[in-house]
Protein backbone atom coordinates (compact mmCIF):
# COMPACT_ATOMS: atom_id res chain seq x y z
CA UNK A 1 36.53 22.30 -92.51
CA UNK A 2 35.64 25.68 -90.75
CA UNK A 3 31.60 26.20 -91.19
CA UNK A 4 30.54 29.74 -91.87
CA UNK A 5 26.82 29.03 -91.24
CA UNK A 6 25.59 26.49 -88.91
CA UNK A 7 22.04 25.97 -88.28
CA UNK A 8 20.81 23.39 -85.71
CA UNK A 9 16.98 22.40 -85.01
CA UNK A 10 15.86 25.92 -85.76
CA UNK A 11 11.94 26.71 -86.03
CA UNK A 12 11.09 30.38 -86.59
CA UNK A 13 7.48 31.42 -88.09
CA UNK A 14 4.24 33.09 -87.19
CA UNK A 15 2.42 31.82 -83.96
CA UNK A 16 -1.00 30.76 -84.77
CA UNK A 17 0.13 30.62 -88.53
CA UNK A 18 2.90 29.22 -90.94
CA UNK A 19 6.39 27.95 -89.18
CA UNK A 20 9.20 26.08 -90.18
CA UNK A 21 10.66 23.34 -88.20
CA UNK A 22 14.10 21.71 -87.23
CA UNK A 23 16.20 22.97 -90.33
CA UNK A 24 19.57 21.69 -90.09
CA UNK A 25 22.53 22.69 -92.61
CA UNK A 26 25.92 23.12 -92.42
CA UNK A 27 27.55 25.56 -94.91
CA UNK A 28 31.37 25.34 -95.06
CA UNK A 29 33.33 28.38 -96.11
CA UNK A 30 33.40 29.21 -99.71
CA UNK A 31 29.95 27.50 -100.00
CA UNK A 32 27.32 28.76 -103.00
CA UNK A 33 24.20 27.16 -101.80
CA UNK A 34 20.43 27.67 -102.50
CA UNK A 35 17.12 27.58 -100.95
CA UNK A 36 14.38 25.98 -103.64
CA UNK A 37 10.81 25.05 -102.95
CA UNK A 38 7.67 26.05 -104.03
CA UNK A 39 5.61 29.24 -103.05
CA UNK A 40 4.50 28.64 -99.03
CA UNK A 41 7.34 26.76 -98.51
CA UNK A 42 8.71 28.42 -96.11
CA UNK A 43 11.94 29.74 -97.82
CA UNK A 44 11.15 33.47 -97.22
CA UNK A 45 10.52 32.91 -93.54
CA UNK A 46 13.76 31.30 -93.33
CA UNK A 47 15.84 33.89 -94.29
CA UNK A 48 14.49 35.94 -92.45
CA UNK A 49 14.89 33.83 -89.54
CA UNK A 50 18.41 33.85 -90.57
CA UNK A 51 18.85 37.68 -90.45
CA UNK A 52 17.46 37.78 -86.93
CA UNK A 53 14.07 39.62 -88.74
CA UNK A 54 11.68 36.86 -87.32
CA UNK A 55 12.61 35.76 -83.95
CA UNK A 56 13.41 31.92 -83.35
CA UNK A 57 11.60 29.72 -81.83
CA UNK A 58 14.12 26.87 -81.34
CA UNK A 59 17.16 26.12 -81.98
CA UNK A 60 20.25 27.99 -82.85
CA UNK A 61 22.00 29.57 -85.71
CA UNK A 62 25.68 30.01 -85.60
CA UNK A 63 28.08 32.31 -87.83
CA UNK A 64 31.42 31.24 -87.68
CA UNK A 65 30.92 29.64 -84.83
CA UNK A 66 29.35 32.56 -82.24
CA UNK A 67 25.72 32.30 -82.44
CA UNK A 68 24.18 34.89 -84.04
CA UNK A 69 22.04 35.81 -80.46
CA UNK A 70 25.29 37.14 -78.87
CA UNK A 71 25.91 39.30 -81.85
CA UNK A 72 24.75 43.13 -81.35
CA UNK A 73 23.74 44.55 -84.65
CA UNK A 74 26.91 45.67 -85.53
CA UNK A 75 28.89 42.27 -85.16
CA UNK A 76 25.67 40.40 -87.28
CA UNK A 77 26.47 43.41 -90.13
CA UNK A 78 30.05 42.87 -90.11
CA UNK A 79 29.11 38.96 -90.72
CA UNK A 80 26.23 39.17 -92.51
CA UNK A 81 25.29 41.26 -95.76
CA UNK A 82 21.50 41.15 -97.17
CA UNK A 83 20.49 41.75 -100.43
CA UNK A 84 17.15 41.67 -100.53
CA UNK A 85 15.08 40.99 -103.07
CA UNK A 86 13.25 44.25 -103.41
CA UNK A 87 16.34 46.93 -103.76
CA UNK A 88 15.78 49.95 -102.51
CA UNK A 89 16.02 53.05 -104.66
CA UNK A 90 16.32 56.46 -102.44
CA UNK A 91 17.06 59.73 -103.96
CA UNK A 92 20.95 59.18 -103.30
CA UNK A 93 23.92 58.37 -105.50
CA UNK A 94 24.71 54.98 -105.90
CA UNK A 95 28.22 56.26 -104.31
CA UNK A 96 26.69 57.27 -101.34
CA UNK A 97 24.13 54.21 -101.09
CA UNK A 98 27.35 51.51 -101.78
CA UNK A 99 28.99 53.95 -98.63
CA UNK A 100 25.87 52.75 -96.35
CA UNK A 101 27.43 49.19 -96.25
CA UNK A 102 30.52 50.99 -94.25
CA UNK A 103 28.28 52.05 -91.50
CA UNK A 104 28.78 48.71 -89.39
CA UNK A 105 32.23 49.61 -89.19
CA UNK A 106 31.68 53.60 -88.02
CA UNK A 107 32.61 54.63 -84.10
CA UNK A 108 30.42 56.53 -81.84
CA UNK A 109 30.76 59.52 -82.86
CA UNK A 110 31.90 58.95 -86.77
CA UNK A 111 29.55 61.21 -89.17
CA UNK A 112 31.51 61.03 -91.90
CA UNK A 113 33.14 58.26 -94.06
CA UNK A 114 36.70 57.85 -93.74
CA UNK A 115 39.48 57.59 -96.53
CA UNK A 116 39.56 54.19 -96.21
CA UNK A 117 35.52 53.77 -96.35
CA UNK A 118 35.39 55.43 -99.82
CA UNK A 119 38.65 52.98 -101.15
CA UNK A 120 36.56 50.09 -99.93
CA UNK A 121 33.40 51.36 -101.99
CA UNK A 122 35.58 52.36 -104.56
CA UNK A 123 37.04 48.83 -105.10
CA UNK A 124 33.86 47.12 -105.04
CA UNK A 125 31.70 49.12 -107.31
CA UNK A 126 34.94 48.48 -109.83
CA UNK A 127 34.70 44.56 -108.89
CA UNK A 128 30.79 44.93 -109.98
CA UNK A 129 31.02 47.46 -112.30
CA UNK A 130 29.25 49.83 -111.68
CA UNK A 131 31.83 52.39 -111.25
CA UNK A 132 30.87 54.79 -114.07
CA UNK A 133 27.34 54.85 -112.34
CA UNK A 134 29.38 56.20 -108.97
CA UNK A 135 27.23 59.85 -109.88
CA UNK A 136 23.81 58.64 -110.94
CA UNK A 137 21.19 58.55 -108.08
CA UNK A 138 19.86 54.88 -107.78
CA UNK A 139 16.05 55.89 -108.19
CA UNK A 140 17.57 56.12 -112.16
CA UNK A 141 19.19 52.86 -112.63
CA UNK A 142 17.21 50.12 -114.54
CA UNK A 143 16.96 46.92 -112.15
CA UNK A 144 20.34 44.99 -113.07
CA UNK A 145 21.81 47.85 -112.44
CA UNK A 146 20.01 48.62 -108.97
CA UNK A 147 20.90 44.90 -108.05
CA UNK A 148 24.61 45.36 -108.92
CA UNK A 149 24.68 48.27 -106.60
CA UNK A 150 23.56 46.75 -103.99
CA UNK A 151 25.43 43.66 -104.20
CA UNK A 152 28.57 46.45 -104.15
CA UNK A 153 26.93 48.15 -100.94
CA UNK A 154 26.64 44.66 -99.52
CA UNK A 155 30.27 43.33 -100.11
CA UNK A 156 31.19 46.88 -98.88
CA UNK A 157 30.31 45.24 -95.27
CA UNK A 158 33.17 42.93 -96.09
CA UNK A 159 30.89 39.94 -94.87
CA UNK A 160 31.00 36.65 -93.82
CA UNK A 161 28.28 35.48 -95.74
CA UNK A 162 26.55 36.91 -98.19
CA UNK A 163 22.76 36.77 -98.31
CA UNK A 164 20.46 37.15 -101.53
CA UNK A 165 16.76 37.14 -101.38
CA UNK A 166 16.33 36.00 -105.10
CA UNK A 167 18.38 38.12 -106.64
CA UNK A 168 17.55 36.97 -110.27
CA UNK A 169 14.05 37.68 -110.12
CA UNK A 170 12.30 40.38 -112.88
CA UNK A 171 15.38 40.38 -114.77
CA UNK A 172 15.54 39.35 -118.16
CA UNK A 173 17.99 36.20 -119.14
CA UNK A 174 21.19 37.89 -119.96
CA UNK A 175 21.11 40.16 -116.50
CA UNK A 176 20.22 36.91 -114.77
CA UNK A 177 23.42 35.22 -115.81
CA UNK A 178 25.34 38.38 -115.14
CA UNK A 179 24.60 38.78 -111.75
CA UNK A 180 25.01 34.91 -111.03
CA UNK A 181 28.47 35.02 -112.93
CA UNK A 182 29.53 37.95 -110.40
CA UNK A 183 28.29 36.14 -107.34
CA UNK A 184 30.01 32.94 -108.62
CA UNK A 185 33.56 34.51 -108.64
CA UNK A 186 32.99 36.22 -105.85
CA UNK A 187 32.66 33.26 -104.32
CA UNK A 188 35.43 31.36 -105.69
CA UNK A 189 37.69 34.47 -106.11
CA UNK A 190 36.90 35.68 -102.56
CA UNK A 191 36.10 32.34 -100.52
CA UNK A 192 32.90 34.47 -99.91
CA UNK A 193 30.39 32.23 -98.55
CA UNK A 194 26.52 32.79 -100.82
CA UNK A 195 23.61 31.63 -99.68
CA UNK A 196 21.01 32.37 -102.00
CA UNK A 197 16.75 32.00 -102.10
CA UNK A 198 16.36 31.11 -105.67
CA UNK A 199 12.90 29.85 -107.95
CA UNK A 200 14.80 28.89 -110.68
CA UNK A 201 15.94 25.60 -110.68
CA UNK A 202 18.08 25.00 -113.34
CA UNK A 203 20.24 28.70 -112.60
CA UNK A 204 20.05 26.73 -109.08
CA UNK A 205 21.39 23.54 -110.39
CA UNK A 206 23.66 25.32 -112.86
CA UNK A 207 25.74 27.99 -110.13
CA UNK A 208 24.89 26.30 -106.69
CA UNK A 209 26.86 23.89 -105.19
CA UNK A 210 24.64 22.84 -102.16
CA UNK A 211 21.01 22.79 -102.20
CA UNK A 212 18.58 22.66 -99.55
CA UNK A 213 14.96 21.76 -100.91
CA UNK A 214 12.01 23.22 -98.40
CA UNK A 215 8.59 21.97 -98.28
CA UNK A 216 5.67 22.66 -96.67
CA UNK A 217 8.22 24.29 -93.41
CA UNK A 218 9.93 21.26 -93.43
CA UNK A 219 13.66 20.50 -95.31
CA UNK A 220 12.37 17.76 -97.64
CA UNK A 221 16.39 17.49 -98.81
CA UNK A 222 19.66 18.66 -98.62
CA UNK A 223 22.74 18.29 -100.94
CA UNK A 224 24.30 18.61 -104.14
CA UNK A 225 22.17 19.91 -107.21
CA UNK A 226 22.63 16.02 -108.35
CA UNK A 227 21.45 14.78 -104.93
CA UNK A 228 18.69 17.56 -105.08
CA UNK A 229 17.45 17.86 -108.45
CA UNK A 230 16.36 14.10 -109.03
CA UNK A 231 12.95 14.31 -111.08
CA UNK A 232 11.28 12.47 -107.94
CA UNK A 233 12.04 15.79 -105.68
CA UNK A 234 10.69 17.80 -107.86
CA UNK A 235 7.55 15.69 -108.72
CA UNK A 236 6.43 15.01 -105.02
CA UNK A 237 7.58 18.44 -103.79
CA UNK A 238 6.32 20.54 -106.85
CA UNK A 239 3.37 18.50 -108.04
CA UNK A 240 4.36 18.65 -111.56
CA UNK A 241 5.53 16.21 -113.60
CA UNK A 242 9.34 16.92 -115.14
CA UNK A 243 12.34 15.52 -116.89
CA UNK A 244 15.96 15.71 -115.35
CA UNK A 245 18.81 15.54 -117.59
CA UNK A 246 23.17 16.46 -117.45
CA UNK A 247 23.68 19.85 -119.11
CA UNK A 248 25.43 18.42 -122.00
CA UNK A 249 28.60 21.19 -121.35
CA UNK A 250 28.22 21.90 -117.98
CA UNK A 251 27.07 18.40 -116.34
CA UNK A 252 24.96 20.16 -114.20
CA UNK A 253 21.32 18.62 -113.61
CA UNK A 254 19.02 20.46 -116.23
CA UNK A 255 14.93 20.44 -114.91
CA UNK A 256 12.36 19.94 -118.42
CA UNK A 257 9.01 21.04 -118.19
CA UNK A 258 5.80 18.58 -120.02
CA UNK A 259 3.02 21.11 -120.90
CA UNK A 260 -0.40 19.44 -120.33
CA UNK A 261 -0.82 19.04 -124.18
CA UNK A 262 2.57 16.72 -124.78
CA UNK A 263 1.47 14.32 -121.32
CA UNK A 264 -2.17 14.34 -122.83
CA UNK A 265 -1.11 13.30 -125.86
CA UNK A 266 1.10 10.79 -124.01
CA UNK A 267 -1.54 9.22 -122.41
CA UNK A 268 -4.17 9.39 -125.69
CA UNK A 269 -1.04 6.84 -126.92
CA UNK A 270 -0.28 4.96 -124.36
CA UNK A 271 -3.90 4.19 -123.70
CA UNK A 272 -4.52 2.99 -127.57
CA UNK A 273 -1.75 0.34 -127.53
């Protein structure tokens, strides 16, 4: 199967301070896969190692098979969309701020979007709906809708792969599951291929399809959310002690927390029998 993202032996950090070393992941096409791992695990620094905004140290990264080094910025943007996870909110429209993802795709001398620039906009602010907000500048938008918009401005690129830089966090519950129900059929609508940083890990477990599991710079794991999401991950990469069970509709792994009080409790028992 054709791989949209390859990644081989690749170390990228700070000199002097945190790196990580030899990841190595293949994503086929049409892949939804997250990065999970606790804080200082080096997910962040991946990424960006990914979108060329940290400089590798070794090894190679490879989108659809030409390696992302022999890319100008133009050919990575045609590729490779970001949303990061911090949207921006300038004093524009959200028309004209979905319009900057054309700009990859501008000539030399091109200072204005084309006809077929604003149909491409057009049909992806309908696909996320946020076509009525076409005339509202983005600096008024609550968050859900910011992050719609610029998932729109991103798929406006007409990517590759599609980055997302956790693009559930500060949201409440029902926007959460919104904008992961949009990136899911984009993915199996489109054969768009998501790769996603994500700190939740049961909306990882529940949407993802391929996992990788960083610790400490290192890949401590790579696979399916089953694979992945095995209690004794999470305990020696997390430190915390947790219960793993099968969504009972879904049959995704579900992740169950033990406050301090229950396991104290626990062991109060345990040790009086």
């Amino acid at each position: 199967m054709h791989n949209t993202l390859e990644i081989k032996d690749f170390s990228c950090g700070y000199h002097g301070k945190f790196m990580i070393s030899k990841i190595n992941f293949n994503l086929p096409k049409a892949s939804f896969a997250g990065i999970v791992g606790p804080n200082g695990s080096g997910k962040t620094t991946l990424f960006k190692g990914i979108t060329s905004e940290l400089e590798s140290i070794a090894g190679s990264i490879f989108i659809d098979s030409r390696n992302i080094k022999s890319m100008n910025f133009k050919e990575r943007a045609q590729k490779l969309a970001i949303v990061s996870q911090h949207i921006e909110s300038p004093d524009i429209t959200v028309e004209d701020y979905v319009l900057l993802g054309r700009l990859p795709y501008h000539g030399k001398f091109q200072f204005f979007e084309s006809e077929k620039d604003f149909e491409i906009a057009k049909h992806y602010m309908e696909l996320t709906g946020t076509i009525h907000l076409k005339d509202k500048y983005m600096d008024s938008l609550s968050g859900g809708e910011q992050q719609l918009a610029a998932i729109a401005r991103a798929l406006t690129q007409e990517p590759e792969l599609l980055l997302l830089d956790e693009p559930t966090s500060h949201l409440d519950i029902g926007h959460q599951v919104q904008i992961l129900n949009l990136i899911q059929n984009l993915n199996q609508n489109m054969g768009l291929t998501v790769l996603m940083i994500i700190h939740d890990l049961n909306l990882a477990g529940e949407y993802c399809n391929y996992l990788i599991m960083l610790d400490n710079g290192n890949m401590h794991l790579a696979g399916t959310p089953e694979e992945v999401l095995d209690y004794k991950n999470i305990e020696e990469v997390y430190k915390t002690i947790v219960i793993t069970q099968k969504n009972p509709v879904s049959g995704k792994p579900a992740v169950f927390l033990v406050s301090g009080n229950v396991l104290g409790e626990s062991k109060k028992y345990n040790s009086q029998r």
